[in-house]
N, C-alpha and C. Protein backbone atom coordinates (compact mmCIF):
# COMPACT_ATOMS: atom_id res chain seq x y z
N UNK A 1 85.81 79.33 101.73
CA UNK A 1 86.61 79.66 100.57
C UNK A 1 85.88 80.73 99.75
N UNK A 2 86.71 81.96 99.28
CA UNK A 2 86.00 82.69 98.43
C UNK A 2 85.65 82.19 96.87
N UNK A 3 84.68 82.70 96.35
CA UNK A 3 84.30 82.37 95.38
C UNK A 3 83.75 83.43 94.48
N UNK A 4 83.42 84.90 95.59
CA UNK A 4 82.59 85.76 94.36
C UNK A 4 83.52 87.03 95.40
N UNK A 5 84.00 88.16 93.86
CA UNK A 5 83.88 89.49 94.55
C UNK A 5 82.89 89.96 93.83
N UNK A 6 82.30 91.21 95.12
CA UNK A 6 81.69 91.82 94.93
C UNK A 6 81.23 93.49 94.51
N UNK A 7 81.22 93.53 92.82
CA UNK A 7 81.08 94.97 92.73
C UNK A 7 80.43 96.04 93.65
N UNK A 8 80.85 97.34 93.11
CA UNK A 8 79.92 98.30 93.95
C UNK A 8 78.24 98.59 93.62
N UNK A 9 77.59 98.06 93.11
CA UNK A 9 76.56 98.05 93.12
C UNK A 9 75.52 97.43 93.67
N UNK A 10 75.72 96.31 93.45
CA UNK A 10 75.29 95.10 94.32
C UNK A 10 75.57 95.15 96.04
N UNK A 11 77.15 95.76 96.83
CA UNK A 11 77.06 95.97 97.76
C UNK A 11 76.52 96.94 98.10
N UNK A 12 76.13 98.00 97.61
CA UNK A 12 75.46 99.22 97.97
C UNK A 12 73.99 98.95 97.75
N UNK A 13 73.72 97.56 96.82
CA UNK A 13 71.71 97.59 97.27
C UNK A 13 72.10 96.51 98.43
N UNK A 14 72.95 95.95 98.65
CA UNK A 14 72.78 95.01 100.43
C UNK A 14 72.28 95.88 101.55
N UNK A 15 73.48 96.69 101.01
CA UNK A 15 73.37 97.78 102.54
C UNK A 15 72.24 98.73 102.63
N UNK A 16 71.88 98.99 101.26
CA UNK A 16 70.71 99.85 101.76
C UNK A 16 68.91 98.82 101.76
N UNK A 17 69.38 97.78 102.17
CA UNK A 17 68.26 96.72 102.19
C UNK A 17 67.96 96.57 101.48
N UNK A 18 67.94 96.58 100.09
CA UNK A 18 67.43 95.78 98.46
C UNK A 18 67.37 94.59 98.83
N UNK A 19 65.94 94.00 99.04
CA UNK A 19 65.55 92.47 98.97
C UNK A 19 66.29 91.93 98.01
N UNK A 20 66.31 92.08 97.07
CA UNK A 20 66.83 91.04 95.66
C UNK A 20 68.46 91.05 96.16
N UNK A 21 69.21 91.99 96.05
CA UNK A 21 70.37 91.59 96.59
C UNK A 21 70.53 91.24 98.44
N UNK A 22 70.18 91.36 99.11
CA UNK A 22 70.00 90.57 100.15
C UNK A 22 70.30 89.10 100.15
N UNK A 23 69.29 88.48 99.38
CA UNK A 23 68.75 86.95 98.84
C UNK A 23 69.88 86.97 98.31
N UNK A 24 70.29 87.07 97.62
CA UNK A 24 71.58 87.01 96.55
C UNK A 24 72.50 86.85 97.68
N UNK A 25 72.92 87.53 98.47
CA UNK A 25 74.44 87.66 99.12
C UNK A 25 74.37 87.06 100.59
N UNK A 26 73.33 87.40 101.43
CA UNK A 26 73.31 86.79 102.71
C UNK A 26 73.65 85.39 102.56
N UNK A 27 73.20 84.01 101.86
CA UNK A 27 73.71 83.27 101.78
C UNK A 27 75.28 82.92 101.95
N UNK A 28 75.52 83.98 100.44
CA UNK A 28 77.25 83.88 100.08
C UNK A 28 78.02 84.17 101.17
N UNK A 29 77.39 85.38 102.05
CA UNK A 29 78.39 85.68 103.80
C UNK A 29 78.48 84.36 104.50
N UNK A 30 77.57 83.86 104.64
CA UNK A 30 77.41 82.90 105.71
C UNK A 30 78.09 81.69 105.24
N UNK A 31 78.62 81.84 104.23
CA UNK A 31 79.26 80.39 103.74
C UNK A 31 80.37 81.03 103.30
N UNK A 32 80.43 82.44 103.59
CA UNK A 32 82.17 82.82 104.05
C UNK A 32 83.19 82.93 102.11
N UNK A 33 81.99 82.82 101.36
CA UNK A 33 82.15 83.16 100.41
C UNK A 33 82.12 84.00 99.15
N UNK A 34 82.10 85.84 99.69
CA UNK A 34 82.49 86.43 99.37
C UNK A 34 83.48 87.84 99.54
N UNK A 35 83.99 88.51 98.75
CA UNK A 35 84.66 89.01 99.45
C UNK A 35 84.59 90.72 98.58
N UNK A 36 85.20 91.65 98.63
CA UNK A 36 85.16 92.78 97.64
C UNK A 36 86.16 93.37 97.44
N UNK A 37 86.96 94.45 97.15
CA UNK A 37 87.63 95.37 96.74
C UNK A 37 88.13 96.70 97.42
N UNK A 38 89.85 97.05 97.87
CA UNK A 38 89.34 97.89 98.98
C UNK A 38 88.38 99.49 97.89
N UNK A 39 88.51 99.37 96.54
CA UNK A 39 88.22 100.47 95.64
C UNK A 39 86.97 100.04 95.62
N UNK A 40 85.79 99.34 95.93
CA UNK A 40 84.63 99.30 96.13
C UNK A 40 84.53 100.27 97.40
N UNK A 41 84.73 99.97 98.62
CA UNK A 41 85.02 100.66 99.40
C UNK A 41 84.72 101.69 98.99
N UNK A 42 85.77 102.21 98.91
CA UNK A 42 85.85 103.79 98.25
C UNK A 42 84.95 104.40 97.29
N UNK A 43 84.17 103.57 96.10
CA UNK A 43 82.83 104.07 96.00
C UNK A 43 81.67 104.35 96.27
N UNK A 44 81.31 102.95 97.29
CA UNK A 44 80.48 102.94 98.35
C UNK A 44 80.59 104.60 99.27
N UNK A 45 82.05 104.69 100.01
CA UNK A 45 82.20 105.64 100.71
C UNK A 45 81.83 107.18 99.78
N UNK A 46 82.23 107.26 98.91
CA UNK A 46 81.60 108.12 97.82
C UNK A 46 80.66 108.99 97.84
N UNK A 47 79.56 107.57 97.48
CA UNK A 47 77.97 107.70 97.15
C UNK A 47 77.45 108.01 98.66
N UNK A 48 78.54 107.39 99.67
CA UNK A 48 77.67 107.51 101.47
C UNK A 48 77.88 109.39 101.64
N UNK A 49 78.45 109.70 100.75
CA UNK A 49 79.06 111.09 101.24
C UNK A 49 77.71 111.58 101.02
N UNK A 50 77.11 111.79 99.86
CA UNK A 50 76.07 112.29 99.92
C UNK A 50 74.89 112.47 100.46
N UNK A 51 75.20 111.48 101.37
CA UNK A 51 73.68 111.45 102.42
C UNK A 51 74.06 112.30 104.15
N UNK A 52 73.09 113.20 104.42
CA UNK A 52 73.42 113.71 105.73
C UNK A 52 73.93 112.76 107.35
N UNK A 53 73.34 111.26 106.59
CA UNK A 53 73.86 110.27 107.90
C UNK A 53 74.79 109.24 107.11
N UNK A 54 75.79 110.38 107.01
CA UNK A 54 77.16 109.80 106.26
C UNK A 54 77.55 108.77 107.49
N UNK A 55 77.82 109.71 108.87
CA UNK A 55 78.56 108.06 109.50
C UNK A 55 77.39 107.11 109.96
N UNK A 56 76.68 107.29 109.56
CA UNK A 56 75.99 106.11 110.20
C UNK A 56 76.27 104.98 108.87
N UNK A 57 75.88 105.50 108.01
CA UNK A 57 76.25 104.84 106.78
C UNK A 57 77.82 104.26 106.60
N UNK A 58 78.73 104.90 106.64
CA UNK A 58 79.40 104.68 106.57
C UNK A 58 80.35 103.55 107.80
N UNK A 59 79.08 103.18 109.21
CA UNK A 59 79.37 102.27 110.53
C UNK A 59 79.22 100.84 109.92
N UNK A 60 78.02 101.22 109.13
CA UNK A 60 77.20 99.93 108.26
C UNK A 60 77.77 99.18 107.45
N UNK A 61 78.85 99.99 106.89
CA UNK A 61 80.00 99.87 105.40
C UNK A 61 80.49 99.37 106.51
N UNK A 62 81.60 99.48 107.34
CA UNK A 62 82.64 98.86 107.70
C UNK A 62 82.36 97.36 108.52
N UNK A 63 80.73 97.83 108.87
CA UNK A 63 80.58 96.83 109.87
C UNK A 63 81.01 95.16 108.49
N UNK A 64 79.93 95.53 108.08
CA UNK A 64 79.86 94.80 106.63
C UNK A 64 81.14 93.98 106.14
N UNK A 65 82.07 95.02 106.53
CA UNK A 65 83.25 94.46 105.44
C UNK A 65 84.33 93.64 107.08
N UNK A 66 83.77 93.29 108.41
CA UNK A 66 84.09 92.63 108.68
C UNK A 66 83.96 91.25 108.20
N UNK A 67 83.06 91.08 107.60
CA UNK A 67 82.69 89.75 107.15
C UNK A 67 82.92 89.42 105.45
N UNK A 68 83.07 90.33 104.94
CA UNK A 68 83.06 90.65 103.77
C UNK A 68 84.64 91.43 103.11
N UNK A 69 85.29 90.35 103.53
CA UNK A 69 86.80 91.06 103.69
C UNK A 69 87.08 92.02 102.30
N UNK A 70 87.59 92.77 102.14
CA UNK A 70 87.89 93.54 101.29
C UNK A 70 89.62 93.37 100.52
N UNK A 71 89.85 92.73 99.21
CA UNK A 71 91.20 92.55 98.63
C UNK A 71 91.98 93.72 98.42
N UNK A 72 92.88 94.10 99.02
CA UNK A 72 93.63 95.27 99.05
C UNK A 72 94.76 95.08 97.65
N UNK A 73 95.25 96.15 96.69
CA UNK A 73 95.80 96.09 95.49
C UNK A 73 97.02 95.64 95.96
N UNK A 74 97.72 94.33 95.16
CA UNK A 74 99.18 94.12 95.14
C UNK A 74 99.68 94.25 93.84
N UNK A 75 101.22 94.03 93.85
CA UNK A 75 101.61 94.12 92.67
C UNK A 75 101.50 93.29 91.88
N UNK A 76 100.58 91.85 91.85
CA UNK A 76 100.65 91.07 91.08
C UNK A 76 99.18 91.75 90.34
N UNK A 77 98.07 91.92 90.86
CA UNK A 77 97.04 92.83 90.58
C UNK A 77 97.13 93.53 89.82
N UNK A 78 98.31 94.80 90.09
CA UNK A 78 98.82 95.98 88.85
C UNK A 78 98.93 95.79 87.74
N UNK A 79 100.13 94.19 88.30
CA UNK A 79 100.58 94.41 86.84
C UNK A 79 99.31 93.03 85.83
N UNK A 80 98.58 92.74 86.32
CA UNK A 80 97.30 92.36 85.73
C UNK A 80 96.39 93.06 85.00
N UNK A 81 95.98 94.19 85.76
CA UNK A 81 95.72 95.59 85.46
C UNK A 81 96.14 96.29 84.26
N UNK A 82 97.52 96.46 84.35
CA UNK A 82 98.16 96.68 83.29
C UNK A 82 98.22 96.00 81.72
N UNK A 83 98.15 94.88 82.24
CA UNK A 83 97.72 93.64 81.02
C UNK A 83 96.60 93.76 80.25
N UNK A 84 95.70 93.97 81.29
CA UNK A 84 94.04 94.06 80.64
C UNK A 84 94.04 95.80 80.50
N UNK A 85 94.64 96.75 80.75
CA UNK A 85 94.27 98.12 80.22
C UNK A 85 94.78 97.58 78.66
N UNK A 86 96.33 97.60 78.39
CA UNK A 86 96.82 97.44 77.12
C UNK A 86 96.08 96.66 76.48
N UNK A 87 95.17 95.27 76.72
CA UNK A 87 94.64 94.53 76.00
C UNK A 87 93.42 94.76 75.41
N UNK A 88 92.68 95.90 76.40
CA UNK A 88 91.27 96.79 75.54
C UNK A 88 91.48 97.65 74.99
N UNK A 89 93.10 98.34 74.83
CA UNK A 89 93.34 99.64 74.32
C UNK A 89 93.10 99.52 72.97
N UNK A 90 92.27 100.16 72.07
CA UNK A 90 92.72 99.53 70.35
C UNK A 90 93.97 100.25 69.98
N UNK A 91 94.45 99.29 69.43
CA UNK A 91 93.85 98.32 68.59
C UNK A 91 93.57 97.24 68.75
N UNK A 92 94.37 96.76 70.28
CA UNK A 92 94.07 95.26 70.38
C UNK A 92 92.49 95.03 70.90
N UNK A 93 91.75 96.10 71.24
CA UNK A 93 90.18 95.52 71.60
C UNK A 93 89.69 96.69 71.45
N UNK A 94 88.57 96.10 71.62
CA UNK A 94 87.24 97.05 71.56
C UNK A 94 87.24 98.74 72.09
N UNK A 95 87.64 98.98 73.13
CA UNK A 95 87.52 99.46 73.89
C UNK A 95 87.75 99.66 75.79
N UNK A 96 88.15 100.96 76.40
CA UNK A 96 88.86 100.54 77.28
C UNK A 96 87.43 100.77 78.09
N UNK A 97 87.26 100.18 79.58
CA UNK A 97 86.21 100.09 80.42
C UNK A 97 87.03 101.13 81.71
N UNK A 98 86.77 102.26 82.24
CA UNK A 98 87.02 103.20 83.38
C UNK A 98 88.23 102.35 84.19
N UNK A 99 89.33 102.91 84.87
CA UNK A 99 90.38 102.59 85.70
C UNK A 99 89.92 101.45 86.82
N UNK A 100 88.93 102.12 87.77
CA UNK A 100 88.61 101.34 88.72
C UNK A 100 88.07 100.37 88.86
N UNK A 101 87.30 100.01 87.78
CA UNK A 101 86.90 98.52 87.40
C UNK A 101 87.37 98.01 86.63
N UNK A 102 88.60 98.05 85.70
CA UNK A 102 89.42 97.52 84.94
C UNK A 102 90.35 96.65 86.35
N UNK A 103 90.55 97.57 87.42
CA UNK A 103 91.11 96.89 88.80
C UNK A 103 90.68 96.08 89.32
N UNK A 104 89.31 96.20 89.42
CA UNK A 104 88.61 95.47 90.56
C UNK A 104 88.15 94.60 89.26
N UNK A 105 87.98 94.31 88.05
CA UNK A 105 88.11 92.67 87.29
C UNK A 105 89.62 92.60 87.36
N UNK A 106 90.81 93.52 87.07
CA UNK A 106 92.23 92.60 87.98
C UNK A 106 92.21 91.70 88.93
N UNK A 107 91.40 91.93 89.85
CA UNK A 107 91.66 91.70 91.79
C UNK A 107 90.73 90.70 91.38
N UNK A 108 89.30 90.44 90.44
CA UNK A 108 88.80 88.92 90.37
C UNK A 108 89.45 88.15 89.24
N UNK A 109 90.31 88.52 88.43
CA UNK A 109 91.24 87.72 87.98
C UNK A 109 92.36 86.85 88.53
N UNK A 110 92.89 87.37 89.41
CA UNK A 110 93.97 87.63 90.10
C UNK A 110 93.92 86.46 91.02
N UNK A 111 92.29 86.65 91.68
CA UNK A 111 91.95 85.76 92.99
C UNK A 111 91.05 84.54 92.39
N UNK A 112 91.07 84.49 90.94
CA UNK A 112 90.09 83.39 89.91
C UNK A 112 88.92 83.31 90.97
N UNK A 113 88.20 84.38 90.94
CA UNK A 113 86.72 84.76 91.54
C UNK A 113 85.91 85.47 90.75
N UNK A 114 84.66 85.01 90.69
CA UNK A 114 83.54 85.41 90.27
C UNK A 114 83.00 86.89 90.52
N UNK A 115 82.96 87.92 89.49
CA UNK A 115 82.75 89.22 89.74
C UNK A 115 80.92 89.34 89.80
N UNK A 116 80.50 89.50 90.41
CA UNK A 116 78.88 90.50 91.27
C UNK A 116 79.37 91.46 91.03
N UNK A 117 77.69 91.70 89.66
CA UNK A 117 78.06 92.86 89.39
C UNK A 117 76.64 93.65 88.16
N UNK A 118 76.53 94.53 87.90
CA UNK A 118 75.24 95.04 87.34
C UNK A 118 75.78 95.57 85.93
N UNK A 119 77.40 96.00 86.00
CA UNK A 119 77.66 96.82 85.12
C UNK A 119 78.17 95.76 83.68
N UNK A 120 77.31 95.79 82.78
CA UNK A 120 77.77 95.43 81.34
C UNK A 120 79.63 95.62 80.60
N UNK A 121 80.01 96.93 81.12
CA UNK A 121 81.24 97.07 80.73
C UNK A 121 82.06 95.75 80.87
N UNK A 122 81.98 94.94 82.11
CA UNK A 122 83.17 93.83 82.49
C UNK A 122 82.95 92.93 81.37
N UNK A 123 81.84 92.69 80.80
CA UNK A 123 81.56 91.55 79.88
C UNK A 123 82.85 91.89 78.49
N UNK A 124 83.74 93.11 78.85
CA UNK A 124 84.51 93.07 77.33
C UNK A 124 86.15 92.90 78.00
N UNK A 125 85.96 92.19 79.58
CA UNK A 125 87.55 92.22 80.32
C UNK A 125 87.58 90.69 79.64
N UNK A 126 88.84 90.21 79.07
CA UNK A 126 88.58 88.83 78.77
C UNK A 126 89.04 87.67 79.93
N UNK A 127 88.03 86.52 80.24
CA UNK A 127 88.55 85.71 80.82
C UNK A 127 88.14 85.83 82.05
N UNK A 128 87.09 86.74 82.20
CA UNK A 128 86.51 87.50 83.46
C UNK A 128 85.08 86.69 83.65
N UNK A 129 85.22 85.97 84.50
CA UNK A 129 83.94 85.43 85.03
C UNK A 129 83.01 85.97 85.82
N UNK A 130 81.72 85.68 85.29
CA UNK A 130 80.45 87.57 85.76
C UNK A 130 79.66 86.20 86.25
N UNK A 131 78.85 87.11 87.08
CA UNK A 131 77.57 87.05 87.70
C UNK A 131 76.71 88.58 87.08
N UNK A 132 75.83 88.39 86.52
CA UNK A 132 76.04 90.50 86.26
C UNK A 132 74.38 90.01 86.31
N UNK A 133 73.70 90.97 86.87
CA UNK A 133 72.69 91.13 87.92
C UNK A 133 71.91 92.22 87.07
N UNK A 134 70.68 92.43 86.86
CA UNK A 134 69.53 92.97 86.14
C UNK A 134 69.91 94.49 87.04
N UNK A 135 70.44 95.50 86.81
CA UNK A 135 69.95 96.79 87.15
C UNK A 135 68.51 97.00 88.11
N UNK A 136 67.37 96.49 87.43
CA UNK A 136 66.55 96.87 88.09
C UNK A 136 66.48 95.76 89.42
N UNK A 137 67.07 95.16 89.37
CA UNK A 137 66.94 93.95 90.83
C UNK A 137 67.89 94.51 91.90
């Protein structure tokens, strides 16, 4: 059963062997309990652009997300999405947090899963349950 998605940060220190996230997530695979975002994906694929052994990198990414299924956007998602953009817009909040992770805390709303994750912004999605992980780890 899933239990955690996983931001793009945290999957991008797995893959590039970060001990600390390793420890952190190898467990969670093997007990088939986590999962990510296909817009993680797509950042991951991103950041892989920049390296000259893009496909190799990018064999590693997919291999990965056999096990690590990736939640593709539906419309119940959107219009979640939509909920939580209007709800940080002020006046009703603080402040709005970037498109693609306003989605991908949709998609762990959505799936009442635990977001892995480094970035501080989610802490202002309401109702959003974090795992949020030290930068430097």
């Amino acid at each position: 059963m899933k239990r955690y998605v996983l931001d793009t940060t945290p999957l991008a220190a797995y893959l590039k062997g970060i001990a600390s996230a390793r420890e952190l997530i190898e467990p969670r695979i093997r007990r088939q309990e986590v999962a990510t975002s296909v817009l993680v994906y797509n950042e991951v694929t991103e950041y892989n652009k920049s390296f000259p052994d893009v496909a190799r990198r990018q064999e590693q990414l997919r291999r990965l997300l056999r096990e690590v299924s990736p939640y593709v956007l539906t419309f119940a998602i959107l219009e979640r999405y939509a909920d939580l953009r209007r709800s940080l817009r002020p006046p009703h909040g603080p402040s709005q947090i970037g498109d693609i992770d306003t989605l991908i805390a949709a998609t762990a709303l959505e799936h009442d899963l635990i977001l892995v994750t480094t970035d501080t912004d989610f802490r202002r999605v309401p109702d959003l349950h974090l795992t949020l992980l030290p930068r430097k780890a």
